[in-house]
C-alpha atoms as a PDB file:
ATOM      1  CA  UNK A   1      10.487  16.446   3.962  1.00  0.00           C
ATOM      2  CA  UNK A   2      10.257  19.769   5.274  1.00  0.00           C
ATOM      3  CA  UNK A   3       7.788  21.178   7.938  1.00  0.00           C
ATOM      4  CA  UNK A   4       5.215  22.101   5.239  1.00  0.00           C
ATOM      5  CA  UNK A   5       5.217  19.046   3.289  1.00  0.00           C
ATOM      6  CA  UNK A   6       4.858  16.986   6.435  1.00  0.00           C
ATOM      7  CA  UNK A   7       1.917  19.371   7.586  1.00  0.00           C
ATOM      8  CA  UNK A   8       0.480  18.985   4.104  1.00  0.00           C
ATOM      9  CA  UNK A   9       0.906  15.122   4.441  1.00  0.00           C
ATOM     10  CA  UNK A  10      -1.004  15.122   7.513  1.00  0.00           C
ATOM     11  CA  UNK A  11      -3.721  17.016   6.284  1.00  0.00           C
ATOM     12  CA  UNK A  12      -4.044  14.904   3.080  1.00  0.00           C
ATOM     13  CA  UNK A  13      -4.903  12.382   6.263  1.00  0.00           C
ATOM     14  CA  UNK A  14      -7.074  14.635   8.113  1.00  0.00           C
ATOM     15  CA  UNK A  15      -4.565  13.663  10.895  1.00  0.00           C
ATOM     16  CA  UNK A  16      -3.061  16.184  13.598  1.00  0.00           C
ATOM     17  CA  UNK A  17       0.368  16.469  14.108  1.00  0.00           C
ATOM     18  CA  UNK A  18       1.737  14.150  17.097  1.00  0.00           C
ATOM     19  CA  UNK A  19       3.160  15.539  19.710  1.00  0.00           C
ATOM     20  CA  UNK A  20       5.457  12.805  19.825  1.00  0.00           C
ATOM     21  CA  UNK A  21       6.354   9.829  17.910  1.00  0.00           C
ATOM     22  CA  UNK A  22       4.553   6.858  19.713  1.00  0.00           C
ATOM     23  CA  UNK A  23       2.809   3.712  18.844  1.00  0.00           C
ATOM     24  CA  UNK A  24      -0.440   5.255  19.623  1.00  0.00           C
ATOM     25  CA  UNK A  25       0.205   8.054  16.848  1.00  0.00           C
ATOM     26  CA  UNK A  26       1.368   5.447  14.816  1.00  0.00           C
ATOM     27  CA  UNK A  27      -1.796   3.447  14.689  1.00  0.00           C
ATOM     28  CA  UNK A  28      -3.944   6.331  14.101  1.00  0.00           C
ATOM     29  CA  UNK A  29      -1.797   7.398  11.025  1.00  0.00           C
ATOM     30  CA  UNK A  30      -1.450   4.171   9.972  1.00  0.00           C
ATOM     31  CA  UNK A  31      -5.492   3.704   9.641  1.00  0.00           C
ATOM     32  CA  UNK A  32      -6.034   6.887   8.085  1.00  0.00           C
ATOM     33  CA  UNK A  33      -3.974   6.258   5.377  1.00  0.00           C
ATOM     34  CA  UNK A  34      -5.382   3.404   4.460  1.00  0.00           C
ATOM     35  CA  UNK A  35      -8.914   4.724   4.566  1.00  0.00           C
ATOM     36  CA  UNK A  36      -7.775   7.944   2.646  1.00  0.00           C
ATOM     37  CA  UNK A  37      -4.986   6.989   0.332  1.00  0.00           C
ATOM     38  CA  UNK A  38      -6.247   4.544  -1.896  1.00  0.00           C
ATOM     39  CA  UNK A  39      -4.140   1.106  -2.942  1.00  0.00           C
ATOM     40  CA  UNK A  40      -4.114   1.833  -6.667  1.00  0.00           C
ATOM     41  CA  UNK A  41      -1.603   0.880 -10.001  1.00  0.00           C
ATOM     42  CA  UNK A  42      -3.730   2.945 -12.344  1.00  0.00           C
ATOM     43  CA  UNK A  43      -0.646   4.979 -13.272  1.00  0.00           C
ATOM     44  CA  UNK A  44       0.489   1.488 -14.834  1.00  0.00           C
ATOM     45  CA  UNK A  45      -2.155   1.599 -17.457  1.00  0.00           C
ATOM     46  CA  UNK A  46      -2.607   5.273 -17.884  1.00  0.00           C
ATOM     47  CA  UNK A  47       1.025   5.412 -19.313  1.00  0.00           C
ATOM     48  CA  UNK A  48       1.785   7.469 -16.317  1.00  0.00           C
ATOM     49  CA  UNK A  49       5.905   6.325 -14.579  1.00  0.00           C
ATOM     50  CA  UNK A  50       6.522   5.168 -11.378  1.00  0.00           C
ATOM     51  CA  UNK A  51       9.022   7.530  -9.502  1.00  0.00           C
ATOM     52  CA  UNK A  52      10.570   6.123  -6.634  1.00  0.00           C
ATOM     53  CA  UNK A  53      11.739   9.724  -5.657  1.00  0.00           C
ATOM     54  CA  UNK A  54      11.043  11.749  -2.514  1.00  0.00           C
ATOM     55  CA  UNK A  55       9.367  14.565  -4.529  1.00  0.00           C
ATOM     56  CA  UNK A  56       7.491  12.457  -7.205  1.00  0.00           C
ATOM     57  CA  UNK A  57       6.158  10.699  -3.935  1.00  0.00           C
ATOM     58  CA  UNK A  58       5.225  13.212  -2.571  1.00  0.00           C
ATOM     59  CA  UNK A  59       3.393  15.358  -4.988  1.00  0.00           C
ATOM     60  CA  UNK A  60       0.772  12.230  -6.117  1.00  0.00           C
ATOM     61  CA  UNK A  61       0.077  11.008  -2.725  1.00  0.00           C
ATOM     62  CA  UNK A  62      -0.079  14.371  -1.723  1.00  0.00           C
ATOM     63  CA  UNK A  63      -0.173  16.847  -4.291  1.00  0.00           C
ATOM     64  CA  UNK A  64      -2.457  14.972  -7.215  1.00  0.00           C
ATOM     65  CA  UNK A  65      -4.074  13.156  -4.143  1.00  0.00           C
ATOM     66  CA  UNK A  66      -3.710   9.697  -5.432  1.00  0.00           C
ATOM     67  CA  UNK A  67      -2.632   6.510  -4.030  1.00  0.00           C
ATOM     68  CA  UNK A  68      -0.283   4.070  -5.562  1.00  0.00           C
ATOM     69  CA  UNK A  69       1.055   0.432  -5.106  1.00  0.00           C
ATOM     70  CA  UNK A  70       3.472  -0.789  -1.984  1.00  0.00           C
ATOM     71  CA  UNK A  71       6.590   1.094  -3.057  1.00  0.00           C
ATOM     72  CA  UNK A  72       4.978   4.102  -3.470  1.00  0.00           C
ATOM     73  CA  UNK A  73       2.765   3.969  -0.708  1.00  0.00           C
ATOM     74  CA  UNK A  74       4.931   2.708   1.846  1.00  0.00           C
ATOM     75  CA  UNK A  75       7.675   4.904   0.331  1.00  0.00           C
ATOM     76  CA  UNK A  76       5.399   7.676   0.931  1.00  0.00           C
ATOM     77  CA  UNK A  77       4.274   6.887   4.246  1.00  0.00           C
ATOM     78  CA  UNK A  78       8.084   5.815   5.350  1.00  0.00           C
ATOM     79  CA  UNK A  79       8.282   9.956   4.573  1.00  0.00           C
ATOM     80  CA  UNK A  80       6.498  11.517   6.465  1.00  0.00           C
ATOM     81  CA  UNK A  81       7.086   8.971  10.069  1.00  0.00           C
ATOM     82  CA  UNK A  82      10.347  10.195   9.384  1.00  0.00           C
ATOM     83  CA  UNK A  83       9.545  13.341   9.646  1.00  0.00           C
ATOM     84  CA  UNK A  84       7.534  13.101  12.379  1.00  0.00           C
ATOM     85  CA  UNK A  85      10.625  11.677  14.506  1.00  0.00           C
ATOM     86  CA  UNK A  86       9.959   7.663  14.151  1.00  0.00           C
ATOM     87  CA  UNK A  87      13.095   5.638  13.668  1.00  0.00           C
ATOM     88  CA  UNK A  88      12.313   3.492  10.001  1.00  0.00           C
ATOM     89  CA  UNK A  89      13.603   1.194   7.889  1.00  0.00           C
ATOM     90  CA  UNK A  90      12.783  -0.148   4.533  1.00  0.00           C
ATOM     91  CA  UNK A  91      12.396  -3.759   4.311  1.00  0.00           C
ATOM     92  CA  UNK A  92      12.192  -6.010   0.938  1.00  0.00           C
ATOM     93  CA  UNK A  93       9.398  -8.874   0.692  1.00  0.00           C
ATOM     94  CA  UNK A  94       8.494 -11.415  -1.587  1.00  0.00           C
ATOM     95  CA  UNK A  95       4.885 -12.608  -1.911  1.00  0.00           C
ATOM     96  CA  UNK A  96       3.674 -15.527  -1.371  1.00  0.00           C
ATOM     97  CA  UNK A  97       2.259 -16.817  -4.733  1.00  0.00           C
ATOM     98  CA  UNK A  98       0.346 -20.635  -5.794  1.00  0.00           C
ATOM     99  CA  UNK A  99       1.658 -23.416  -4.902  1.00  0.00           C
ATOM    100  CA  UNK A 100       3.911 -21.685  -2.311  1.00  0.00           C
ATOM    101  CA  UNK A 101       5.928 -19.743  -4.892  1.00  0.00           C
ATOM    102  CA  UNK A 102       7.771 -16.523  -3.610  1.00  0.00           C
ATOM    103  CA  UNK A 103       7.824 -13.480  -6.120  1.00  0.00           C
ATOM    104  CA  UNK A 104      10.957 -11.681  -7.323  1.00  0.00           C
ATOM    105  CA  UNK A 105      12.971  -9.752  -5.015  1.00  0.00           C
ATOM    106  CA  UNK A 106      12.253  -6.089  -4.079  1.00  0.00           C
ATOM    107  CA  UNK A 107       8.824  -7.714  -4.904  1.00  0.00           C
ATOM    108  CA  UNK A 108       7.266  -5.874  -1.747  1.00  0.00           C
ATOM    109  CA  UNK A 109       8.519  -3.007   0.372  1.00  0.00           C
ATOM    110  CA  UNK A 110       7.297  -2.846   4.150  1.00  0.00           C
ATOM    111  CA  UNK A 111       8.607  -0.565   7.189  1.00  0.00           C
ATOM    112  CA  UNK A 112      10.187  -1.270  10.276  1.00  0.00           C
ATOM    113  CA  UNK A 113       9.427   1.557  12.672  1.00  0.00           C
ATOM    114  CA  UNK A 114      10.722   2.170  16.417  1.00  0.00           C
ATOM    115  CA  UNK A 115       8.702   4.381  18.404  1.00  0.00           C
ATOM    116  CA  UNK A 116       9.764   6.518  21.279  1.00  0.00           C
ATOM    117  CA  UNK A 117       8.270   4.078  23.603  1.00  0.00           C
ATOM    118  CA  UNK A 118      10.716   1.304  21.988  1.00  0.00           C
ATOM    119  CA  UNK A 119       8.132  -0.514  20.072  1.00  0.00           C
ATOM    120  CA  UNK A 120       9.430  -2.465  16.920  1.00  0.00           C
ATOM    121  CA  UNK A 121       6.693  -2.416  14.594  1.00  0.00           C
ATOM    122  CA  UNK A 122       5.835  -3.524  10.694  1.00  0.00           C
ATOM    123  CA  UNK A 123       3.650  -0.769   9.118  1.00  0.00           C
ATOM    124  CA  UNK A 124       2.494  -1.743   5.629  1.00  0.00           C
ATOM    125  CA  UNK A 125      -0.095   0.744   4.207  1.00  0.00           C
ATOM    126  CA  UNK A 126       0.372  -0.921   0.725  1.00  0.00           C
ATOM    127  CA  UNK A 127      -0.296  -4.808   0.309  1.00  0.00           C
ATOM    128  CA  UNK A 128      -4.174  -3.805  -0.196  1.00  0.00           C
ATOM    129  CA  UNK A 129      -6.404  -6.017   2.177  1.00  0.00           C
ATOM    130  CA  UNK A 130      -4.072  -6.020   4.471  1.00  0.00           C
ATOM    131  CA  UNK A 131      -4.097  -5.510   8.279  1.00  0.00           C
ATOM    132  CA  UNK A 132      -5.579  -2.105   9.796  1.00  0.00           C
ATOM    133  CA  UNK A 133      -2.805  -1.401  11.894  1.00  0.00           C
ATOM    134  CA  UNK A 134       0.991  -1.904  12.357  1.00  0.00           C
ATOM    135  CA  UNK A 135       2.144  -5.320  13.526  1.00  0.00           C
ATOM    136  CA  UNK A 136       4.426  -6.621  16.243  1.00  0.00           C
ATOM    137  CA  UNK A 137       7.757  -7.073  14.718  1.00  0.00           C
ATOM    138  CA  UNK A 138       9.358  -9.175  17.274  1.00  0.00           C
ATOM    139  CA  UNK A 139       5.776 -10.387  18.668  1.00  0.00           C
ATOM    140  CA  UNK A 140       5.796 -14.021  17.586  1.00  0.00           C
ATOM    141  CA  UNK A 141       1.809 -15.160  18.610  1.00  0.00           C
ATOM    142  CA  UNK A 142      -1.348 -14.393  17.370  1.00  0.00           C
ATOM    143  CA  UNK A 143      -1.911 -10.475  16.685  1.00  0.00           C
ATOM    144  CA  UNK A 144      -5.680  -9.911  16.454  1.00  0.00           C
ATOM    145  CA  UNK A 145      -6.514  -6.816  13.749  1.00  0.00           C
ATOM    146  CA  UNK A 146     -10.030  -5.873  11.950  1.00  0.00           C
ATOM    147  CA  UNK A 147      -8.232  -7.101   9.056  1.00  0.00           C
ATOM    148  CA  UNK A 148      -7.650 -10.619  10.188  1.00  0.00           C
ATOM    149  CA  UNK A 149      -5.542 -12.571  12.491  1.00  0.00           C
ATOM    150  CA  UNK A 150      -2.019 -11.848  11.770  1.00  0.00           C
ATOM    151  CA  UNK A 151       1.033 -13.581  12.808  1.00  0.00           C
ATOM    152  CA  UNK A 152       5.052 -13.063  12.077  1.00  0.00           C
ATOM    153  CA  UNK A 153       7.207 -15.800  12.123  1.00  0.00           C
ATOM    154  CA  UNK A 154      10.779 -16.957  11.546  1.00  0.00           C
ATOM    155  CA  UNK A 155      11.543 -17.965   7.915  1.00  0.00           C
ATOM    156  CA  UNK A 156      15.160 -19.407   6.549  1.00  0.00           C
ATOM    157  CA  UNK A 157      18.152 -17.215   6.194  1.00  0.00           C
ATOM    158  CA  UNK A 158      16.986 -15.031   9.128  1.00  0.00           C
ATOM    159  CA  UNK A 159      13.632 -13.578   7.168  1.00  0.00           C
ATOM    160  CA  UNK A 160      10.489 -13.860   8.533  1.00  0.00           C
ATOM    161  CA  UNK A 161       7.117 -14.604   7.309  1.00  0.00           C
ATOM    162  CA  UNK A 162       3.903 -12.548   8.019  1.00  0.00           C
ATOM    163  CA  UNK A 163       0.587 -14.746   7.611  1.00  0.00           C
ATOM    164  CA  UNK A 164      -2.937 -13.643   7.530  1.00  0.00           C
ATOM    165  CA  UNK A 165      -5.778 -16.218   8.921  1.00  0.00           C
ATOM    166  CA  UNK A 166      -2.755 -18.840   8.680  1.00  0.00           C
ATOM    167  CA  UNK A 167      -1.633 -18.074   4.938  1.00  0.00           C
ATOM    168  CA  UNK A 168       1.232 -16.800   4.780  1.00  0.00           C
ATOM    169  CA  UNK A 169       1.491 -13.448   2.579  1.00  0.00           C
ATOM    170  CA  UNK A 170       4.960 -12.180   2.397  1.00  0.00           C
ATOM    171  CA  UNK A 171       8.652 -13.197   3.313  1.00  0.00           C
ATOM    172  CA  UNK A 172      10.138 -10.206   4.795  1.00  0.00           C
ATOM    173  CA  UNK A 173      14.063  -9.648   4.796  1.00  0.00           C
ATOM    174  CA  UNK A 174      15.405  -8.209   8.067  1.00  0.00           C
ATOM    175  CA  UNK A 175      18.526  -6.050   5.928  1.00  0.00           C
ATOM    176  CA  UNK A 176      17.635  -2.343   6.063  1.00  0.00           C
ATOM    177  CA  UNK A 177      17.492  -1.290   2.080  1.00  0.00           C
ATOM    178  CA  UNK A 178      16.824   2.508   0.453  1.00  0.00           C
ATOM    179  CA  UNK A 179      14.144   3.228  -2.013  1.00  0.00           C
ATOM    180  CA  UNK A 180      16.325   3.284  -4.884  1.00  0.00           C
ATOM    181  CA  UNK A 181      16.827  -0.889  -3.936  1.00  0.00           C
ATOM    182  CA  UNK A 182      13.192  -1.019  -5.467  1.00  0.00           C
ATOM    183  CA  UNK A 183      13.453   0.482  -8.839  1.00  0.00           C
ATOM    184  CA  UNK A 184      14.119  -2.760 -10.126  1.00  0.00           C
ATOM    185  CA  UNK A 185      10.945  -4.056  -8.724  1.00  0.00           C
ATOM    186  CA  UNK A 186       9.041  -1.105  -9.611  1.00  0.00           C
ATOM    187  CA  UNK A 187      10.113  -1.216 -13.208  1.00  0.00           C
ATOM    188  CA  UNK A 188       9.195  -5.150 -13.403  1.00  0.00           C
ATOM    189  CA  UNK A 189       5.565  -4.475 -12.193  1.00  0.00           C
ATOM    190  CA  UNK A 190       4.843  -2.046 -14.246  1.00  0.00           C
ATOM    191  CA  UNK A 191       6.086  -3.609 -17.522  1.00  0.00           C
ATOM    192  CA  UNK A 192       5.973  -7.239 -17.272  1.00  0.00           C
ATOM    193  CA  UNK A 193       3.392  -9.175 -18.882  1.00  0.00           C
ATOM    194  CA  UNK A 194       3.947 -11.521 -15.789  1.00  0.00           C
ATOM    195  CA  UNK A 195       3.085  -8.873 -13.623  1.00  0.00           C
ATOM    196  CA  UNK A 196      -0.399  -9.049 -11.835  1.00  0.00           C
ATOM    197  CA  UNK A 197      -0.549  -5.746 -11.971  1.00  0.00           C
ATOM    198  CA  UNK A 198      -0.001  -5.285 -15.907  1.00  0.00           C
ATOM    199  CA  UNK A 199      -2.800  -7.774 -16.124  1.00  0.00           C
ATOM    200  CA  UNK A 200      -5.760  -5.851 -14.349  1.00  0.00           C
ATOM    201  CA  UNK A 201      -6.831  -2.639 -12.471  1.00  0.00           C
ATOM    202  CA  UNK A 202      -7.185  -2.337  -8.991  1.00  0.00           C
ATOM    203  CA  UNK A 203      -8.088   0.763  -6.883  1.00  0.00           C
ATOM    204  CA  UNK A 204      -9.159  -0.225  -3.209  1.00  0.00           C
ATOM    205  CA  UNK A 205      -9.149   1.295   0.228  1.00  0.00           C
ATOM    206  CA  UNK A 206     -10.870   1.114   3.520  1.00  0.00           C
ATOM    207  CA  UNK A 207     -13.512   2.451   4.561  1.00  0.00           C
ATOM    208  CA  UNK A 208     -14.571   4.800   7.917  1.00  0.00           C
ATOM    209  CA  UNK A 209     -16.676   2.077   8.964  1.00  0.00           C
ATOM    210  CA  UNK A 210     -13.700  -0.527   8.758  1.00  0.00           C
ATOM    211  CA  UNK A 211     -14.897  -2.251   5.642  1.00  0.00           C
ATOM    212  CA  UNK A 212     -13.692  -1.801   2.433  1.00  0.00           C
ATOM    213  CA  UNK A 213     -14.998  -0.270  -1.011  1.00  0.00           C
ATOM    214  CA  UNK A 214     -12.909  -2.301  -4.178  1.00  0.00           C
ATOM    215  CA  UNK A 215     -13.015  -0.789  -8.221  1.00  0.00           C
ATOM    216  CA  UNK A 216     -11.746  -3.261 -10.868  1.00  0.00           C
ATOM    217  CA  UNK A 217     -11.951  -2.153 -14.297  1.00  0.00           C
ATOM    218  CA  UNK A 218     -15.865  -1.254 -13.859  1.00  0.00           C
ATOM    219  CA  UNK A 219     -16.857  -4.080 -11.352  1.00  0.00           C
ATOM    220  CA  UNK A 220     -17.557  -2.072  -8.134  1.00  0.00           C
ATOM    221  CA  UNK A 221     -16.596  -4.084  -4.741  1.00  0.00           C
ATOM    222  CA  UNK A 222     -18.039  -3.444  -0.946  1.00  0.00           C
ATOM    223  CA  UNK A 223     -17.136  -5.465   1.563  1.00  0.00           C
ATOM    224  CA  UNK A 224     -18.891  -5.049   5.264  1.00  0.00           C
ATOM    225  CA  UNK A 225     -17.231  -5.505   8.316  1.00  0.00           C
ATOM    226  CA  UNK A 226     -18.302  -9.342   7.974  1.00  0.00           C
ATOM    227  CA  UNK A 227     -16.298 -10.073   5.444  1.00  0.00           C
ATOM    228  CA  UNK A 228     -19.766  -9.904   3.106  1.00  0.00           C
ATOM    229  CA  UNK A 229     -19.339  -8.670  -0.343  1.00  0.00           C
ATOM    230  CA  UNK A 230     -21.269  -7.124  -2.720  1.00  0.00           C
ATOM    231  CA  UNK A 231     -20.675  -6.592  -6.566  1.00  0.00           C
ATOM    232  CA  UNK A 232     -22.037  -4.948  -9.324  1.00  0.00           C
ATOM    233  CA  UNK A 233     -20.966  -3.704 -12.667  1.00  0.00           C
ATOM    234  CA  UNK A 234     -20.954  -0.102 -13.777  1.00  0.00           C
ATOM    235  CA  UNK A 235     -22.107   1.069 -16.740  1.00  0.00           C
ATOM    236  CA  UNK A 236     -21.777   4.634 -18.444  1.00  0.00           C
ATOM    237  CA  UNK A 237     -17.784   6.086 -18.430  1.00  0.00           C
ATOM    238  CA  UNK A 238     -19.564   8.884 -15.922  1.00  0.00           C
ATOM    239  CA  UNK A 239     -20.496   6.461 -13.440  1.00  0.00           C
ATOM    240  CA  UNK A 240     -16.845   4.851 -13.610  1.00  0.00           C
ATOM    241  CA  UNK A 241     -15.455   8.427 -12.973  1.00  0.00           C
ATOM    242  CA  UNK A 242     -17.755   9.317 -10.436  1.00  0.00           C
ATOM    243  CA  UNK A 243     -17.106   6.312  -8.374  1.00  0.00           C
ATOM    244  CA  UNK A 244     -13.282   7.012  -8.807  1.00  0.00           C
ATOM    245  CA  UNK A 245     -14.032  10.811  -7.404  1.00  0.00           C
ATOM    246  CA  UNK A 246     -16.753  10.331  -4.730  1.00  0.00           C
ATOM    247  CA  UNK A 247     -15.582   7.291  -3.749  1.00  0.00           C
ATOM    248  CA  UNK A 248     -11.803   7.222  -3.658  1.00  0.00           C
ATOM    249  CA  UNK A 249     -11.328  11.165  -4.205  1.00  0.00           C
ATOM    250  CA  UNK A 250      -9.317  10.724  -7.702  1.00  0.00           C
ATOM    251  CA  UNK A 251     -11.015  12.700 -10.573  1.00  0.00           C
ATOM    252  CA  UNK A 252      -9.628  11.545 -13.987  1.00  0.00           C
ATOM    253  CA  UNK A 253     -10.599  12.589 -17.596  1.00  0.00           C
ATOM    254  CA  UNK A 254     -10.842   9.343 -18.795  1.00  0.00           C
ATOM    255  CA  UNK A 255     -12.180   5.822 -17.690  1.00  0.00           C
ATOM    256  CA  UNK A 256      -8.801   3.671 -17.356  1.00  0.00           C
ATOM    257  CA  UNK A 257      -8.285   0.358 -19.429  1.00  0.00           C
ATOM    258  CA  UNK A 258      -5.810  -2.539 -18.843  1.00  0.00           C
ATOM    259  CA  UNK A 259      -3.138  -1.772 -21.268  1.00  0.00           C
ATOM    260  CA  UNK A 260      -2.174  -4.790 -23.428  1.00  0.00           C
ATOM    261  CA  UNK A 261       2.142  -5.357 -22.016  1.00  0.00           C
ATOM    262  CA  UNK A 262       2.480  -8.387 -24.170  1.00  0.00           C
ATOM    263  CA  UNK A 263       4.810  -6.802 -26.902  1.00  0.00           C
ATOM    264  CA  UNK A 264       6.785  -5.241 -23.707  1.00  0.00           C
ATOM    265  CA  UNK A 265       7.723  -1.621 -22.140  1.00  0.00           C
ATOM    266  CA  UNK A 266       5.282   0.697 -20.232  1.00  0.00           C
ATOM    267  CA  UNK A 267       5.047   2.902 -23.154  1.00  0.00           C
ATOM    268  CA  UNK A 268       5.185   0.437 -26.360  1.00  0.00           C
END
């Protein structure tokens, strides 16, 4: 990234540049993106590919102002700390699924980011409900967040597992990887019938009073601070759209639908 994509970044964030790259900078960032960059795989079902490129990152969550699933997301986000002077690595996860199942590999990509202080921490701005702010990578108790109580522990073959209220979410590898290690996954989410993001739309973020505003297809989701939810189903396409622009600042010309991926390929 150069100076003006990184400034453009920031602004995207309504975040000022840090004068340096510590962990409180960090936390600040890592909250405003998820308040302002929505969690989203609409691309998946508006025929639209998934470029796991440093410019095709860049210009939707920055340009096109949209938001996009982990690997573009943290992808994304891994851009600009790096830009800013943090130290990062990409790390590949596999979520936690029923019945203790683990998903494919490169089925989740999280960041590993030193700070000048020397703090080793996990930022993930793209597992959805997720924690607010980065974790503790080395930190091996409780780590109390608005988003739940988190906790990182040691897994088999040297990964680690990061639980949320005592569930455990994702296995996390400790090998450094580049975003081209992800295409694989990428591709696999947004083709495979298996894929719970072929199956349904999702476009979520947080919200500036820490809750959380959720669209699925046209069933609109707040959740307060409490964990209390409210639904409600939408009805005309212009009330979809509008809730898409006011409320997660992507305007679209059409309403998106869940693409049927039985008979295979993003674009069959």
């Amino acid at each position: 990234m150069n100076p003006t994509q990184t400034d453009a970044y920031l602004r995207r964030l309504g975040a000022e540049r840090p004068a340096s790259p510590t962990t409180e900078a960090l936390r600040d960032l890592h909250l405003r993106h998820l308040q302002t960059v929505p969690f989203e795989n609409l691309s998946i079902h508006l025929g639209e590919p998934v470029v796991l490129e440093e410019g095709a990152l860049l210009e939707k969550v920055v340009g096109a102002r949209r938001g996009g699933f982990c690997y573009e997301l943290n992808g994304a986000f891994g851009l600009l700390l790096t830009s800013l002077g943090y130290e990062v690595q990409l790390l590949a996860g596999r979520v936690h699924g029923d019945e203790g199942r683990l998903g494919i590999p490169y089925d989740h990509l999280a960041l590993r980011v030193r700070t000048v202080g020397g703090d080793d921490l996990i930022a993930d701005v793209g597992f959805g409900a997720h924690s607010h702010g980065p974790l503790g990578f080395g930190e091996r108790g409780d780590q109390v967040d608005p988003g739940g109580t988190f906790r990182v522990g040691e897994a088999q073959d040297g990964d680690l597992d990061v639980l949320r209220d005592g569930k455990p979410q994702y296995r996390l590898e400790q090998r450094p990887r580049t975003l081209p290690d992800f295409r694989a996954g990428a591709w696999w989410h947004s083709t495979s019938p298996e894929s719970h993001f072929t199956r349904s739309l999702v476009c979520s973020r947080i919200t500036e009073d820490g809750g959380r505003i959720t669209l699925s297809g046209r069933t609109l989701t707040t959740t307060d601070t409490a964990g209390r939810k409210e639904a409600r189903e939408l009805g005309a396409d212009e009330e979809v759209l509008a809730v898409y622009r006011d409320g997660f600042g992507i305007g679209l010309s059409e309403v998106p639908t869940v693409r049927d991926f039985s008979r295979g390929g993003q674009f069959g």
